[in-house]
N, C-alpha and C. Protein backbone atom coordinates (compact mmCIF):
# COMPACT_ATOMS: atom_id res chain seq x y z
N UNK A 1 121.18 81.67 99.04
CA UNK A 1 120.50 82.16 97.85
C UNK A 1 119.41 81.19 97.44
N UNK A 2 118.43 81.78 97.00
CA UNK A 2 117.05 80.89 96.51
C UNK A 2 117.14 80.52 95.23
N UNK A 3 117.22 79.18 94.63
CA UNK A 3 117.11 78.81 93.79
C UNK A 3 115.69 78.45 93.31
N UNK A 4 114.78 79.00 92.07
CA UNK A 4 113.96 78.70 91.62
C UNK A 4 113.83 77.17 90.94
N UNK A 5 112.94 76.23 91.62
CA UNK A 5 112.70 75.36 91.29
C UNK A 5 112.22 74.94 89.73
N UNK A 6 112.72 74.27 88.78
CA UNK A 6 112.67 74.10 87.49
C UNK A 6 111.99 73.10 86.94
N UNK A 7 111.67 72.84 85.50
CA UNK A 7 110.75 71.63 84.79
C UNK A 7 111.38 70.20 84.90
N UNK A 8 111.13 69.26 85.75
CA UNK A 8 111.84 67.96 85.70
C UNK A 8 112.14 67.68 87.40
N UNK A 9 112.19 68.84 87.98
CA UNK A 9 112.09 68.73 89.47
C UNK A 9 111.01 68.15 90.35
N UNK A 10 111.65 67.20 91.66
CA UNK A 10 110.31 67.10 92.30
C UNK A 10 109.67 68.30 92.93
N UNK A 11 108.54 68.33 92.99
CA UNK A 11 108.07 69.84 93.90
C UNK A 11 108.13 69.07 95.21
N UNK A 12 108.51 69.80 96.16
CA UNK A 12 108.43 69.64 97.57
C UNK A 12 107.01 69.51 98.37
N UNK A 13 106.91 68.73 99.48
CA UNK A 13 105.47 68.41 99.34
C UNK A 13 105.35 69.68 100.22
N UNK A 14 103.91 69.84 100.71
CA UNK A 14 103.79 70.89 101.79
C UNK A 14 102.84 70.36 102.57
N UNK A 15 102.66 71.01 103.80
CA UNK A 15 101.59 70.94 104.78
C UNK A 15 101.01 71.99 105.44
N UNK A 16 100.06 72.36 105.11
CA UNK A 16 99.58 74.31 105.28
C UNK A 16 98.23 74.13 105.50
N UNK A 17 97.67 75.34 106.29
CA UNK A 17 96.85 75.17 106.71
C UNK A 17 95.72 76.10 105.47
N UNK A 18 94.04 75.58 105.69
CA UNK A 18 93.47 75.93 104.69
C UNK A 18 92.55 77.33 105.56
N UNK A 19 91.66 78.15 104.80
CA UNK A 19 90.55 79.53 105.88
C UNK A 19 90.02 78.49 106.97
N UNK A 20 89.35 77.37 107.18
CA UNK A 20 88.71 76.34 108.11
C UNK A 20 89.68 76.05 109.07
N UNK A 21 90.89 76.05 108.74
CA UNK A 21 91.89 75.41 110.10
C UNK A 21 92.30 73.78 109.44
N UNK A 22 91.80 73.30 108.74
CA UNK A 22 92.14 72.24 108.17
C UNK A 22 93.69 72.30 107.22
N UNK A 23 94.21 71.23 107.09
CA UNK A 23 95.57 70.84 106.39
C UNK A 23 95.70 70.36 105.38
N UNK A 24 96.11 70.92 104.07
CA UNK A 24 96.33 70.48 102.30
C UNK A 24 97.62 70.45 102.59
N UNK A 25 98.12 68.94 102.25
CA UNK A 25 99.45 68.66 101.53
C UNK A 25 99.78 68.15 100.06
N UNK A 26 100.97 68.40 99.44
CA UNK A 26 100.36 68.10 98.25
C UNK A 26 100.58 67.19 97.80
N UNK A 27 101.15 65.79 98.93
CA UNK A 27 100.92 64.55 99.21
C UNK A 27 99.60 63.72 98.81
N UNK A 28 98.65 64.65 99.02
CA UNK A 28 97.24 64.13 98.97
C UNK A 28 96.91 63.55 97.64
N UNK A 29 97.29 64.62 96.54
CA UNK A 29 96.87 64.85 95.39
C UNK A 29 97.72 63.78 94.32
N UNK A 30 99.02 63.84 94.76
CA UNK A 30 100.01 62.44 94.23
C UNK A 30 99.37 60.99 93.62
N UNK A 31 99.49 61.08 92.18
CA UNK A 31 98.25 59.88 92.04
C UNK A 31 96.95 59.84 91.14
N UNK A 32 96.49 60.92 92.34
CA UNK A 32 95.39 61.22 91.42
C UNK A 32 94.95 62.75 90.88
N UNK A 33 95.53 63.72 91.04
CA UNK A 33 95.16 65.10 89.93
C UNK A 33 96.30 66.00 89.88
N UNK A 34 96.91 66.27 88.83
CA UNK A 34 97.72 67.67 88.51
C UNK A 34 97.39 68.50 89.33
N UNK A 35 98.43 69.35 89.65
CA UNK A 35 98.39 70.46 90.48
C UNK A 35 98.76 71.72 89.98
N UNK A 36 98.03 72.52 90.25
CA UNK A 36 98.75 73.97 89.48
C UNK A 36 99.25 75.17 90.90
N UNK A 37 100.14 74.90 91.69
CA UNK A 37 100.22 75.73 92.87
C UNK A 37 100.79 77.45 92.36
N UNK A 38 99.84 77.91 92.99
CA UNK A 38 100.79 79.81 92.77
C UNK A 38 100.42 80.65 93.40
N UNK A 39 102.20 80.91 93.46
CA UNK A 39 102.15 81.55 94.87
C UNK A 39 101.78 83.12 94.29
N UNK A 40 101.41 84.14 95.30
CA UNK A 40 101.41 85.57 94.96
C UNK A 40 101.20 86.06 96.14
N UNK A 41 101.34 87.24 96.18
CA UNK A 41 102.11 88.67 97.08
C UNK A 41 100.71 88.39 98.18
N UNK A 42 99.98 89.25 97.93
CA UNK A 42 98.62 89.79 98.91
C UNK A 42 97.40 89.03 98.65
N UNK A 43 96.46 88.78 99.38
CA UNK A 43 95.08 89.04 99.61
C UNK A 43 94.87 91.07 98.92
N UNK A 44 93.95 90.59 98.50
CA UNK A 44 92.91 91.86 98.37
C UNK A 44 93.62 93.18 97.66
N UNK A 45 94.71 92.96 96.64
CA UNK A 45 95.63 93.88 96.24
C UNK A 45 95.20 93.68 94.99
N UNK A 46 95.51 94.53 93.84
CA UNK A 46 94.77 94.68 92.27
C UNK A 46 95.17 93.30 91.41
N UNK A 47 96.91 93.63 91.99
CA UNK A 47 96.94 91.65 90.90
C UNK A 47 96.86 90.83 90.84
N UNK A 48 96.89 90.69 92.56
CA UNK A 48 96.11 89.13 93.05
C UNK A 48 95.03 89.28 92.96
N UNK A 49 94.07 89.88 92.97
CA UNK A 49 92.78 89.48 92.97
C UNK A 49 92.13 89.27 91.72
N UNK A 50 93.21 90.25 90.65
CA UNK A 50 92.91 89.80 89.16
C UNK A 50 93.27 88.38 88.88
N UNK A 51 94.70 87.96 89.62
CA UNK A 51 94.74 86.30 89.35
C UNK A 51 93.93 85.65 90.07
N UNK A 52 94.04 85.88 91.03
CA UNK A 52 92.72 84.60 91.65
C UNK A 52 91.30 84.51 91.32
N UNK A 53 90.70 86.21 90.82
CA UNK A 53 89.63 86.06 90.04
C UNK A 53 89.85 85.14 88.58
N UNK A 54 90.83 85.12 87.87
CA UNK A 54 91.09 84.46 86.36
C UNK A 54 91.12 83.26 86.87
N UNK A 55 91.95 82.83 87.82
CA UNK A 55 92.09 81.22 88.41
C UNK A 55 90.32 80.75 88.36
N UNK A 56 89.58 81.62 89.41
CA UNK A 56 88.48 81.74 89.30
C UNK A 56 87.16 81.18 87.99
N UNK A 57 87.31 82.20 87.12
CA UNK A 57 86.77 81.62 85.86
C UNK A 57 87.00 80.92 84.95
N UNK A 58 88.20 80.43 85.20
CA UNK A 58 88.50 79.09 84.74
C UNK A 58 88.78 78.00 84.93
N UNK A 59 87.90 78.03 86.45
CA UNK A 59 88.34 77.07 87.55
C UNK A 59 87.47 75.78 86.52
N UNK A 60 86.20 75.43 86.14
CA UNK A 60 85.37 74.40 85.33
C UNK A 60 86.70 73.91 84.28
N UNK A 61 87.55 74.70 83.87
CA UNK A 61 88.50 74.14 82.74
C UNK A 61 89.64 72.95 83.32
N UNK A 62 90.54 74.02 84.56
CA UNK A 62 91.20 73.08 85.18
C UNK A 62 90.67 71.58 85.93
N UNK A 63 89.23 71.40 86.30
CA UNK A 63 88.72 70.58 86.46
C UNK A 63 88.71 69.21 85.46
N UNK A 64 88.29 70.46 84.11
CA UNK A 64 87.89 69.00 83.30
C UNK A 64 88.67 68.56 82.43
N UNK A 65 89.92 69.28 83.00
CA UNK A 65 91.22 68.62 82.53
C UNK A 65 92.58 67.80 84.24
N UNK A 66 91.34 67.42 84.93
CA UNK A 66 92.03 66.56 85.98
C UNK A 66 92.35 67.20 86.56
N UNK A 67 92.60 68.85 87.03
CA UNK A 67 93.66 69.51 87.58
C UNK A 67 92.83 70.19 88.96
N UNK A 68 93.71 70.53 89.84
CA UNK A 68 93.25 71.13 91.26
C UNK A 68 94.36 72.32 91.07
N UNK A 69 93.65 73.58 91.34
CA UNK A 69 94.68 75.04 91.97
C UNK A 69 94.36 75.17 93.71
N UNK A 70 95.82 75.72 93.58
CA UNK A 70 95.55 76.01 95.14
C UNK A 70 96.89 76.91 95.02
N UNK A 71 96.08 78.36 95.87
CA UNK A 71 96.82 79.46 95.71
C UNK A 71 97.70 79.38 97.02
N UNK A 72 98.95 80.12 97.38
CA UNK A 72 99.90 80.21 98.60
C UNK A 72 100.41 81.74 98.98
N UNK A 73 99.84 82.39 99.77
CA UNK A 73 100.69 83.43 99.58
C UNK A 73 100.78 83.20 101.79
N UNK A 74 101.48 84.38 101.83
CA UNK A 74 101.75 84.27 103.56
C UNK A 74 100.41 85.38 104.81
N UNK A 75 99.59 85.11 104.35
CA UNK A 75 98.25 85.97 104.91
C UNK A 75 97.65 84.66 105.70
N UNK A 76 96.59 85.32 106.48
CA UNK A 76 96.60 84.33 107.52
C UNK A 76 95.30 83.92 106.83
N UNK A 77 94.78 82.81 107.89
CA UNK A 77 93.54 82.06 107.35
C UNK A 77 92.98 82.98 107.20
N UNK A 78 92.10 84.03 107.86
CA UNK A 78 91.25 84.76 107.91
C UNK A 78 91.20 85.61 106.86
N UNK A 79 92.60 85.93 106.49
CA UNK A 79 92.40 86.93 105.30
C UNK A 79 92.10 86.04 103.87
N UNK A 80 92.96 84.77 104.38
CA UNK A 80 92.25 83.74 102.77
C UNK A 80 90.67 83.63 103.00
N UNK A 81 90.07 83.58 104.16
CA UNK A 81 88.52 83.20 104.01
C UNK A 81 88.12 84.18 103.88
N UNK A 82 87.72 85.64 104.43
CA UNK A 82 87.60 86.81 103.49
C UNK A 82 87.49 86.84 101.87
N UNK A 83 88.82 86.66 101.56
CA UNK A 83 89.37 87.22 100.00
C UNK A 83 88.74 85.90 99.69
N UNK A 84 88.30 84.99 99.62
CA UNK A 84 87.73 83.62 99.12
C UNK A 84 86.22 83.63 98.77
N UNK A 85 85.71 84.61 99.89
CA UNK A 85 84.25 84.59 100.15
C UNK A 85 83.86 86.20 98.97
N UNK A 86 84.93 86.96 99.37
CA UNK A 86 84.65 87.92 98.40
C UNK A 86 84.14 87.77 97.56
N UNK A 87 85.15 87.22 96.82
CA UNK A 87 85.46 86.99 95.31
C UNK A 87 85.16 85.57 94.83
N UNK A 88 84.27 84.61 95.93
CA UNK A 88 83.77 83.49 95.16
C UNK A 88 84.69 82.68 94.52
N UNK A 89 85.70 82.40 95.06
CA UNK A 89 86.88 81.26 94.96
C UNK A 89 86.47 79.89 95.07
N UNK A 90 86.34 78.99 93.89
CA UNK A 90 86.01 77.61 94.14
C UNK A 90 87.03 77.07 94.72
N UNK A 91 88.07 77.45 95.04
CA UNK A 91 89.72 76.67 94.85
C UNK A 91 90.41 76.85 96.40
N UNK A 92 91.55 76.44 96.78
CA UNK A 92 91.35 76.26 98.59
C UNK A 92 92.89 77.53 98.04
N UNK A 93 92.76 78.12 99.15
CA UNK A 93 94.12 79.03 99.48
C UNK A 93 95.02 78.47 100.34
N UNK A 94 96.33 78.78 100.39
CA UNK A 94 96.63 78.09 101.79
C UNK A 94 97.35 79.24 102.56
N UNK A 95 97.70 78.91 103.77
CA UNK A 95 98.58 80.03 104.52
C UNK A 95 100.03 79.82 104.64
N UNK A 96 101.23 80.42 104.53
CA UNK A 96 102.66 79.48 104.69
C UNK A 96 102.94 81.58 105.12
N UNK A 97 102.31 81.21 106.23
CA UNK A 97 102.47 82.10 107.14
C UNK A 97 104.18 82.76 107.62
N UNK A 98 105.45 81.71 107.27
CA UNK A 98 106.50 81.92 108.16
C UNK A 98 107.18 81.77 106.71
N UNK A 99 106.72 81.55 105.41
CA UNK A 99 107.17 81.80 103.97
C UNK A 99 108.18 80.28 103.80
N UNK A 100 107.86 79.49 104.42
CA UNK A 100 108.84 78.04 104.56
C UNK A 100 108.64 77.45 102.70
N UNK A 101 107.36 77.36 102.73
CA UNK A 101 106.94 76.66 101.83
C UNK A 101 107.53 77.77 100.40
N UNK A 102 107.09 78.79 100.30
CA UNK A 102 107.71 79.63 99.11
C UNK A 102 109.38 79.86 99.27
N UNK A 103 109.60 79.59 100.41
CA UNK A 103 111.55 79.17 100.42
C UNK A 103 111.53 77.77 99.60
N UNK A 104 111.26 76.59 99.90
CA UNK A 104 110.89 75.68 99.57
C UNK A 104 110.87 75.75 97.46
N UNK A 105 110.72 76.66 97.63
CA UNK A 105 110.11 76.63 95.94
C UNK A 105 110.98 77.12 95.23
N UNK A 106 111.58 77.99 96.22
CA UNK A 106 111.97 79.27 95.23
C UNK A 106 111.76 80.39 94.94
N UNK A 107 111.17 80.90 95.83
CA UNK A 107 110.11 81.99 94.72
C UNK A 107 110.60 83.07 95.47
N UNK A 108 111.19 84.33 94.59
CA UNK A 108 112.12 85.25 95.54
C UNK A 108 110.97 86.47 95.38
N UNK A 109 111.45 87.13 95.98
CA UNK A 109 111.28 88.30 95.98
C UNK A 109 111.30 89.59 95.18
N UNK A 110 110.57 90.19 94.38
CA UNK A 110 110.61 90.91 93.33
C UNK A 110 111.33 92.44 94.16
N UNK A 111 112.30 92.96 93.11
CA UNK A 111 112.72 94.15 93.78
C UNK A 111 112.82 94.24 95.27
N UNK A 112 113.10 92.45 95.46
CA UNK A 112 113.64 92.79 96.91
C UNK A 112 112.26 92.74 98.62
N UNK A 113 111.43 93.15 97.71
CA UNK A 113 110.10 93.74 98.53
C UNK A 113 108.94 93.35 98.35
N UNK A 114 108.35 92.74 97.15
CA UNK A 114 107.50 91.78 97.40
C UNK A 114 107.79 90.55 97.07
N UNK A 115 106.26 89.82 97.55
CA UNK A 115 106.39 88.33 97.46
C UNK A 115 105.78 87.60 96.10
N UNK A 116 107.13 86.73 95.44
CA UNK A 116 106.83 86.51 94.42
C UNK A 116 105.79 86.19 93.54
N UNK A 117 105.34 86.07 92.38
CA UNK A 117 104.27 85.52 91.78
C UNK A 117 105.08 84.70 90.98
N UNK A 118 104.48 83.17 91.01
CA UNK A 118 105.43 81.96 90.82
C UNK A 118 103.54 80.84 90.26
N UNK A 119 103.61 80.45 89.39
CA UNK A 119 102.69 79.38 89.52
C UNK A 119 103.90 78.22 89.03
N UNK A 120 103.35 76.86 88.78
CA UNK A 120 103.75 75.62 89.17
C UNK A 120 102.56 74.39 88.55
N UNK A 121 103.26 74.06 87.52
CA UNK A 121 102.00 72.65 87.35
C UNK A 121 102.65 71.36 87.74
N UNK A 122 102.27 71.02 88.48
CA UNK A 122 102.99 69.79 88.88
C UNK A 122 102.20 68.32 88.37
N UNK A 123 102.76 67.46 88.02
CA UNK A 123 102.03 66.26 87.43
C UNK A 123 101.53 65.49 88.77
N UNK A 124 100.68 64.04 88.30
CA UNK A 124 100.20 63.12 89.47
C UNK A 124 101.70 62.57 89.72
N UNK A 125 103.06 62.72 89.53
CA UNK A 125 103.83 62.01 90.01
C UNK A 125 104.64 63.28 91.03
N UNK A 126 104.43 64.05 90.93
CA UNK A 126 105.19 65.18 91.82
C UNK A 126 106.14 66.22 90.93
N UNK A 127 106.06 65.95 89.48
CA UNK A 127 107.31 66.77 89.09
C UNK A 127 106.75 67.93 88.66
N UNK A 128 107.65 68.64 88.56
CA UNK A 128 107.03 70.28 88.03
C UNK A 128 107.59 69.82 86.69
N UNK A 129 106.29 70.40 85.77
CA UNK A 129 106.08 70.14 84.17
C UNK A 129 106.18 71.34 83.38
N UNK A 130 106.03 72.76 84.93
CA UNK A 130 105.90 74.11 83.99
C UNK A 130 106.25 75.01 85.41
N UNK A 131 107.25 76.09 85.22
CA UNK A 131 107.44 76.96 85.97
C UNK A 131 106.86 78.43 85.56
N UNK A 132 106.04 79.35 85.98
CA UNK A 132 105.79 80.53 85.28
C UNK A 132 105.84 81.69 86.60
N UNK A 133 106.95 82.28 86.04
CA UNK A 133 106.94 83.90 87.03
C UNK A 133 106.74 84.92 86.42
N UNK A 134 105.48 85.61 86.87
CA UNK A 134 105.97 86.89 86.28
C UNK A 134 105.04 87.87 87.30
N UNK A 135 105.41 89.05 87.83
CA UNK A 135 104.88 89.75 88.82
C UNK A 135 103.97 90.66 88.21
N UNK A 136 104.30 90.86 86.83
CA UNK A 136 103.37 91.87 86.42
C UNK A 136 102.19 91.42 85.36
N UNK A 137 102.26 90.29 84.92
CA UNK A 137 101.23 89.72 84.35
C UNK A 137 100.76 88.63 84.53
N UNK A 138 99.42 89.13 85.98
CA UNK A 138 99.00 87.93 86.68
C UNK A 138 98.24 87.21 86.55
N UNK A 139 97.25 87.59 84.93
CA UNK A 139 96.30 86.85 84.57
C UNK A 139 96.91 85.79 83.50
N UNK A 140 98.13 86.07 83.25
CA UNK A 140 98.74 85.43 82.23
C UNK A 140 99.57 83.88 82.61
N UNK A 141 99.23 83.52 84.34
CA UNK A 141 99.57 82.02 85.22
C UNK A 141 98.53 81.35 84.66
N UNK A 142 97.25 82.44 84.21
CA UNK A 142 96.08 81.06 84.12
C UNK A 142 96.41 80.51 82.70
N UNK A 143 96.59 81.16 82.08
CA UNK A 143 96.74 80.75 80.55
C UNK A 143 98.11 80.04 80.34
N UNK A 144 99.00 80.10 80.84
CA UNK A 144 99.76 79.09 81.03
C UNK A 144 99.86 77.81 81.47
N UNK A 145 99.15 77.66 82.56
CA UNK A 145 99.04 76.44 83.13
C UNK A 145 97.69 75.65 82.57
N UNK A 146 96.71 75.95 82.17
CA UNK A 146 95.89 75.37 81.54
C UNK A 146 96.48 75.62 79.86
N UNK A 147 97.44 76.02 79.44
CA UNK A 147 98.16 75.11 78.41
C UNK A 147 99.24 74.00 78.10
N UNK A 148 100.05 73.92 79.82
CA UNK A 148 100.39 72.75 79.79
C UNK A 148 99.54 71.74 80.19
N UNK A 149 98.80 72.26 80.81
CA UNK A 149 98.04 70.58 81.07
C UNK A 149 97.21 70.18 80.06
N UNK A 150 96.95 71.08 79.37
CA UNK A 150 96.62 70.03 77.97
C UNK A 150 97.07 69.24 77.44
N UNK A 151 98.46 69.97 77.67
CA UNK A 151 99.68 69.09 76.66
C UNK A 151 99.92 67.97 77.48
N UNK A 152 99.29 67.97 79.07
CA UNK A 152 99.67 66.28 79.59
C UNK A 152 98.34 65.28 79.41
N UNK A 153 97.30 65.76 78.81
CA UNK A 153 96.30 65.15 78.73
C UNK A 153 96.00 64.25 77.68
């Protein structure tokens, strides 16, 4: 059974590949910037693209509050560089192609059949500071996570 990872937990690091073929772990970031990771279902489907567009326009905020997003769902590079280029994504996607990394987290399965929508703010020390699921209100990860990281600022 998948246990959803909670506030006070370390997040697990990852190693995934980015649309270029290149590797984000979230090793990297340890140190020096908050992380807001979230996961969601599809490329190119109505609610992901509404969240990753919102991630999107408020990408200048999470910035100038220290923070890096980086979205996870299990689509391959190609479909993250597509859906990236579409829709003008400042922010890196990653692929966890074999769903290791969203086992890793927690993040189950809604009705069984899709793949969760889970964001995650994780501090410069690794802990998760904020857990937010919700499958049906996907613009509502951005406004969450750019209200805890205020509160760590």
């Amino acid at each position: 059974m998948l246990i959803l990872l909670a506030i006070g937990d370390i997040a697990p690091n990852f190693h995934l590949p980015t649309s270029d073929g290149s590797y984000i772990a979230l090793q990297d970031f340890l140190g020096k910037k908050n992380v807001v990771v979230y996961f969601y279902p599809k490329d190119f489907t109505r609610g992901c693209t509404a969240e990753a567009c919102s991630f999107r326009d408020s990408y200048e905020a999470f910035k100038d509050l220290g923070a890096e997003v980086i979205g996870i769902s299990s689509d391959s590079r190609n479909s993250h560089r597509d859906f990236a280029q579409q829709h003008h994504l400042p922010f890196v996607l990653l692929s966890d192609v074999d769903g290791s990394v969203r086992k890793a987290y927690g993040v189950k399965k809604t009705l069984g059949l899709f793949a969760g929508r889970v964001s995650f703010v994780i501090d410069k020390k690794g802990v998760i500071r904020h857990v937010f699921s919700s499958q049906t209100r996907a613009t509502a990860h951005v406004e969450e996570a750019l209200s805890i990281l205020k509160s760590l600022s």
